[in-house]
Protein backbone atom coordinates (compact mmCIF):
# COMPACT_ATOMS: atom_id res chain seq x y z
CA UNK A 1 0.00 0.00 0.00
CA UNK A 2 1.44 3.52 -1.06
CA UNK A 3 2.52 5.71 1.91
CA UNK A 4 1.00 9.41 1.64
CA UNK A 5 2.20 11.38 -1.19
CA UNK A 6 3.38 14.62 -1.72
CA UNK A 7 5.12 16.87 -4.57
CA UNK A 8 6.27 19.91 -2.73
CA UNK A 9 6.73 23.19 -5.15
CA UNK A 10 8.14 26.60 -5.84
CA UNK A 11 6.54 29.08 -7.73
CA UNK A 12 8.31 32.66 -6.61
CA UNK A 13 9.55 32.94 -10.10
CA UNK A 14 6.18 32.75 -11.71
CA UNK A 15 4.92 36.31 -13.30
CA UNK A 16 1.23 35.73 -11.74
CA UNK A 17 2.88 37.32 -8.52
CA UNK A 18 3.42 40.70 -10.35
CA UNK A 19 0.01 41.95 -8.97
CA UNK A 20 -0.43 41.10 -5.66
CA UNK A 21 -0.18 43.32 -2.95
CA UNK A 22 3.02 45.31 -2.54
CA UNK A 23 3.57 44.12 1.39
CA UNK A 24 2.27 40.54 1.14
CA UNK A 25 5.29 40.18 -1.97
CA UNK A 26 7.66 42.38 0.05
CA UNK A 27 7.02 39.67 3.07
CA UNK A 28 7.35 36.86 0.96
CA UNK A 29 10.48 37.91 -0.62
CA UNK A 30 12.20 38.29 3.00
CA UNK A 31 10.89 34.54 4.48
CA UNK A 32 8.02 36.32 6.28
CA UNK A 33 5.96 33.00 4.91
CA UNK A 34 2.94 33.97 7.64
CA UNK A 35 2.85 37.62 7.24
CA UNK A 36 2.60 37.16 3.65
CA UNK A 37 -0.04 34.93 3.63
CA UNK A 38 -2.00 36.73 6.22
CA UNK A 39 -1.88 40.19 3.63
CA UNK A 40 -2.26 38.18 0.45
CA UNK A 41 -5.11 36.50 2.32
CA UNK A 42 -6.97 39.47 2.56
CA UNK A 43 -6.91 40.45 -0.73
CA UNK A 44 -9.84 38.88 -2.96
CA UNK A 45 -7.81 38.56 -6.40
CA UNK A 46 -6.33 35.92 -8.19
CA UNK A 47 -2.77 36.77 -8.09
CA UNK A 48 -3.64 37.08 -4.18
CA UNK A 49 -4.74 34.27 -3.06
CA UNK A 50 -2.21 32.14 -5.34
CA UNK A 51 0.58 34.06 -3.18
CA UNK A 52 -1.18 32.96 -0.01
CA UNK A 53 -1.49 29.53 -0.66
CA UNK A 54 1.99 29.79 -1.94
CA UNK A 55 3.16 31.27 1.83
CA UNK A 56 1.01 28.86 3.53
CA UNK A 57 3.24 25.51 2.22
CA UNK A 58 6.84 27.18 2.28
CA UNK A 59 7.75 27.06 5.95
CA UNK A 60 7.12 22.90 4.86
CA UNK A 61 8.51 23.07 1.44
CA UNK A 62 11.73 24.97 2.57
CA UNK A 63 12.41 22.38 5.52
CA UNK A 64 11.50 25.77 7.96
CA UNK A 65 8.79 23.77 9.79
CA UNK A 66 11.04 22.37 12.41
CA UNK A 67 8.45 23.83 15.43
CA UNK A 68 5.25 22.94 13.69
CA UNK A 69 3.54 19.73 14.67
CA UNK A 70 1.55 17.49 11.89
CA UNK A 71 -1.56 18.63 12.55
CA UNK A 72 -0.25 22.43 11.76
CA UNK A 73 1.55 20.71 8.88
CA UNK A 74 -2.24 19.48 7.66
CA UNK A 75 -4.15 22.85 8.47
CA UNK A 76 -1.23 24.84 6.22
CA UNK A 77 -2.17 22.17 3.86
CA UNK A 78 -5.71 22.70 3.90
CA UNK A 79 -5.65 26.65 3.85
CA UNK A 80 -3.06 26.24 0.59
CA UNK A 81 -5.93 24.39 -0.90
CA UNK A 82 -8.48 26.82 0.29
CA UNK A 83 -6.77 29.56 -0.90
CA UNK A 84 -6.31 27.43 -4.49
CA UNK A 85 -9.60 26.64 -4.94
CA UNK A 86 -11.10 30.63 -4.21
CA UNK A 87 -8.61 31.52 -6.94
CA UNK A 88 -9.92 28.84 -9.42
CA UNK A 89 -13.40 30.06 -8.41
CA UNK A 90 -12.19 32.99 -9.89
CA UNK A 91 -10.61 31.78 -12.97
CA UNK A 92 -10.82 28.18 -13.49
CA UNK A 93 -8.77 28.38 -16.48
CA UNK A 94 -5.59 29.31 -14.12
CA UNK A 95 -2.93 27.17 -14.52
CA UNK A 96 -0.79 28.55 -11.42
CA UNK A 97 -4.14 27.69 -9.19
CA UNK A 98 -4.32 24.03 -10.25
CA UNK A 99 -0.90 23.56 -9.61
CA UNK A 100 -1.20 25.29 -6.18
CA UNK A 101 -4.15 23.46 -5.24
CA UNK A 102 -2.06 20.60 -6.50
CA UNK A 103 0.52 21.20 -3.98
CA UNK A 104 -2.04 21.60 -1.32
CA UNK A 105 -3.71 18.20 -2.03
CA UNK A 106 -0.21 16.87 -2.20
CA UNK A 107 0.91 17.77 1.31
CA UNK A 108 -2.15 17.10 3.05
CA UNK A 109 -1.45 13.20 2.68
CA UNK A 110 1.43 13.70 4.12
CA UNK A 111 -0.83 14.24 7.53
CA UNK A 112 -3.56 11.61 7.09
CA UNK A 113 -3.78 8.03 7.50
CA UNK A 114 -2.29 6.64 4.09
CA UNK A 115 -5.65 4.57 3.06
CA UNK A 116 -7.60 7.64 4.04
CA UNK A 117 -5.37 9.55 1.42
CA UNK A 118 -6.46 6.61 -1.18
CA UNK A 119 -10.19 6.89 -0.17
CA UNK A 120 -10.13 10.79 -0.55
CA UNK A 121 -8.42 10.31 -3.87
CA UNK A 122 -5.47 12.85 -2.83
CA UNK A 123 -3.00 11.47 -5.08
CA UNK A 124 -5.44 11.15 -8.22
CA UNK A 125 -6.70 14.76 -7.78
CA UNK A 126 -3.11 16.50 -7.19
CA UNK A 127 -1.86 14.42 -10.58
CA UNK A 128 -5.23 15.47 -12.48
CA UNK A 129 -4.86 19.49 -11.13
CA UNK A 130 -1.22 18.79 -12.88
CA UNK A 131 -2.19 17.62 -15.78
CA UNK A 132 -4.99 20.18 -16.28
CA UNK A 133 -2.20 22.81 -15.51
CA UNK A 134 -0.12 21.42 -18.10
CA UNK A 135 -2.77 21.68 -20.76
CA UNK A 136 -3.39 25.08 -19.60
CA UNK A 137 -0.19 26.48 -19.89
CA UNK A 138 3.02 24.29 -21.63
CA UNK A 139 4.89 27.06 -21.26
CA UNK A 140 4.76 26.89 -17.37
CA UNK A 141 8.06 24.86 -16.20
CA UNK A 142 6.49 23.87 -12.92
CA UNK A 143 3.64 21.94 -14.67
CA UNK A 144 5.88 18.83 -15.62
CA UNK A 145 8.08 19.49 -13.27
CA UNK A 146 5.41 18.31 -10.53
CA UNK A 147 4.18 15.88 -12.81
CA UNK A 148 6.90 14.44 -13.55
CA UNK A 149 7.84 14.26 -9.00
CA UNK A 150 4.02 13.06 -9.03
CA UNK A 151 5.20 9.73 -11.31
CA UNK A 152 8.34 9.46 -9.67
CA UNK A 153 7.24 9.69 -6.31
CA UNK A 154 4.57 7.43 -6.67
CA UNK A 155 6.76 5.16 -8.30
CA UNK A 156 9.36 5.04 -4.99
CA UNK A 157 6.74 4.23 -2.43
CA UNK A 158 3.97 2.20 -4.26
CA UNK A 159 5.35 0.52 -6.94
CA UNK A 160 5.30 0.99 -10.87
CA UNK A 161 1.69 1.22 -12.33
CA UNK A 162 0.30 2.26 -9.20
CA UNK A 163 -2.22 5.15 -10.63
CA UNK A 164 -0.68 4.80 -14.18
CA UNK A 165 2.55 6.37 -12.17
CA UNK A 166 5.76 5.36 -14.46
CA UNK A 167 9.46 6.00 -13.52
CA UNK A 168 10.64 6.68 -17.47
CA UNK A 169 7.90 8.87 -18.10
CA UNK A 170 8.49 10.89 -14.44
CA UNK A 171 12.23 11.37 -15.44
CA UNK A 172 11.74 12.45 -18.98
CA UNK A 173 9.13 14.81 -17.69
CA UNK A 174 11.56 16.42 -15.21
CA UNK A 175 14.27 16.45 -17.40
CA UNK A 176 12.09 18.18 -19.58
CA UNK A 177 11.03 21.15 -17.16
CA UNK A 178 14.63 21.88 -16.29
CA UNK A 179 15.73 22.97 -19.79
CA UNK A 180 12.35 25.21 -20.06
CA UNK A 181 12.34 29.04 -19.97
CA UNK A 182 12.25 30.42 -16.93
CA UNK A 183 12.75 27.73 -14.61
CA UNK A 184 13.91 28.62 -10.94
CA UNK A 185 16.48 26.95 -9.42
CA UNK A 186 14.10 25.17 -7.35
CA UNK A 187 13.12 23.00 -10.16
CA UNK A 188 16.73 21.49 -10.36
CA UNK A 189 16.82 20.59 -6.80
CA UNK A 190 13.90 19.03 -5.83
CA UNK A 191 14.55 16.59 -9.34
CA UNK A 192 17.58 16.11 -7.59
CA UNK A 193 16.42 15.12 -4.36
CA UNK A 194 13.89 12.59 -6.04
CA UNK A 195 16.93 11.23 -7.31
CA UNK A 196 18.94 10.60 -4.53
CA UNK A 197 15.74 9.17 -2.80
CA UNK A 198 15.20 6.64 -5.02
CA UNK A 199 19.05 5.35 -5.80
CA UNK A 200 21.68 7.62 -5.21
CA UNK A 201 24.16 5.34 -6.37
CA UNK A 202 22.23 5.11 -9.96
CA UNK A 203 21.06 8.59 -10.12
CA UNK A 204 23.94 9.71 -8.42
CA UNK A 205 26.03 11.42 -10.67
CA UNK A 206 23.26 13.64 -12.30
CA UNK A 207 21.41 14.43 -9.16
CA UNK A 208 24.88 15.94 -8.16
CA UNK A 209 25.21 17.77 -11.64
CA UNK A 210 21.37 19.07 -10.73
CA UNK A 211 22.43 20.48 -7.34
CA UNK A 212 25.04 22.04 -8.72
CA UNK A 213 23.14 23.67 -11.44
CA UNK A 214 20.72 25.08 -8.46
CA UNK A 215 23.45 26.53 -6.40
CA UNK A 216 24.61 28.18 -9.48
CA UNK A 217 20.94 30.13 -10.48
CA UNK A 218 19.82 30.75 -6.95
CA UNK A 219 18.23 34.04 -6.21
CA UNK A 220 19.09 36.09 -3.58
CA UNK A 221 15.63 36.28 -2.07
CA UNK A 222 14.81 34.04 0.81
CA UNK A 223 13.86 31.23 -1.72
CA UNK A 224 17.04 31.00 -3.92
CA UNK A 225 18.93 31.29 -0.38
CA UNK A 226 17.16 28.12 1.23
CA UNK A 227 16.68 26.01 -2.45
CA UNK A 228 20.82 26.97 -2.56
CA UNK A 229 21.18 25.78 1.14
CA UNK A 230 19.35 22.83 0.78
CA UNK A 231 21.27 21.83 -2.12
CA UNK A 232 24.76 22.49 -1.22
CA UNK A 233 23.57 20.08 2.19
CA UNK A 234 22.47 17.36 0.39
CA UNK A 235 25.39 18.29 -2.23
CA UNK A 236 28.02 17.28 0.44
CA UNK A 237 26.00 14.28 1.75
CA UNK A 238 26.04 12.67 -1.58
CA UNK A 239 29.81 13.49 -1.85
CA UNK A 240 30.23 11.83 1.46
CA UNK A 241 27.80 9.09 2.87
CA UNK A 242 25.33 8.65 -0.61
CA UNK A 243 23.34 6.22 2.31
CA UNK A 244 22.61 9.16 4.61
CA UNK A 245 21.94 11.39 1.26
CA UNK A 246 18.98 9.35 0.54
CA UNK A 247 17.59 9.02 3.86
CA UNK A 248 17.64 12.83 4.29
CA UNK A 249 15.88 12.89 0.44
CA UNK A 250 13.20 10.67 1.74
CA UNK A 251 13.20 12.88 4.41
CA UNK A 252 12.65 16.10 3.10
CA UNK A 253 9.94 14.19 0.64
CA UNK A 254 8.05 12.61 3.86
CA UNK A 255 8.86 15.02 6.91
């Protein structure tokens, strides 16, 4: 039986941002995650509430979260979604609110009994918010990037076939999403730390080649800081002890 799933995800580089209020962005930009989302919260727009339920997941996504129990882990979760689905109320044609509600669906099975997760269809809504976000918008990196950590995750802890999930198809998909336009060094990393999860003796040598390239294109906002933090870590594990690299990858992809 699959263990719950989850395909964490960074948007910050996404232009949808560009109109949401000046101090929720200005928050967000610093690591203020619950500042932001309490002024982007307020607001009743699109571009809003996608930066809310953005700030509600990144203390988790960022591995910030250290002080948080699991049932704060699963009400972030289920305001991200919230937030998602006022957006796509909205404007259901939004590709960055499918993918955020995505990510919402995503992280709240990290926090509920795995065959609950099943019965609620978690995993099969998260993949079919992806795939709608892909048709949406191809031009949108982060659309087979979590698509393609949907497959492969689903492929680590359940099993090939499980869902339709498939490893080659997960790996071609985030190989894909790296070389797009516009993708954050975010994207790199967390393809990386799939990698390492599921063999870092295998995947080794381009997971490291991946962490690399996100150290490299980090921003200098709090995002690019942490994604370049958490890569140079897992970076130096890998170099080290590849056996406690992947148990800190399944880590960061369970925790």
């Amino acid at each position: 039986m699959m263990r719950a799933l989850c395909f964490s995800v960074l948007l910050l580089s996404t232009p949808v941002f560009a109109q949401a209020p000046a101090p929720a962005m200005a928050a967000f930009e610093t690591g203020q995650w619950g500042v932001a989302e309490a002024a982007a919260s307020q607001a009743s727009d699109v571009s809003a509430l996608i930066l809310a339920s953005e700030a509600a997941l990144m203390p988790i996504t960022l591995d910030q979260a250290e002080g948080l129990s699991r049932r704060e882990r699963r009400q972030a979760a289920l305001r991200a979604q919230e937030y998602a689905e006022a957006a796509l109320a909205l404007e259901p044609d939004n590709a960055q609110a499918h993918l955020r509600l995505a990510a919402g669906l995503g992280y709240q099975s990290r926090y509920v009994n795995t065959v609950r997760a099943v019965m609620m269809g978690l995993p099969q809504r998260g993949r079919d918010h992806m795939v709608e976000a892909l048709r949406l918008d191809p031009s949108e990196p982060w659309a087979p990037a979590m698509l393609g950590a949907w497959h492969l995750e689903v492929v680590r802890r359940a099993g090939e076939g499980m869902f339709d999930a498939n490893e080659a198809e997960g790996l071609a998909l985030m190989r894909q999403s790296v070389e797009m336009d516009g993708a954050p060094a975010a994207i790199p990393y967390r393809f990386a730390v799939a990698l390492v999860a599921a063999d870092p003796v295998a995947h080794g040598e381009e997971a490291a080649e991946l962490m690399n390239r996100a150290i490299n294109a980090s921003s200098q906002d709090a995002v690019g800081q942490a994604v370049s933090a958490l890569s140079e870590h897992l970076l130096n594990l890998l170099n080290t002890d590849p056996a406690a690299a992947q148990v800190e990858a399944v880590r960061l992809l369970e925790e």
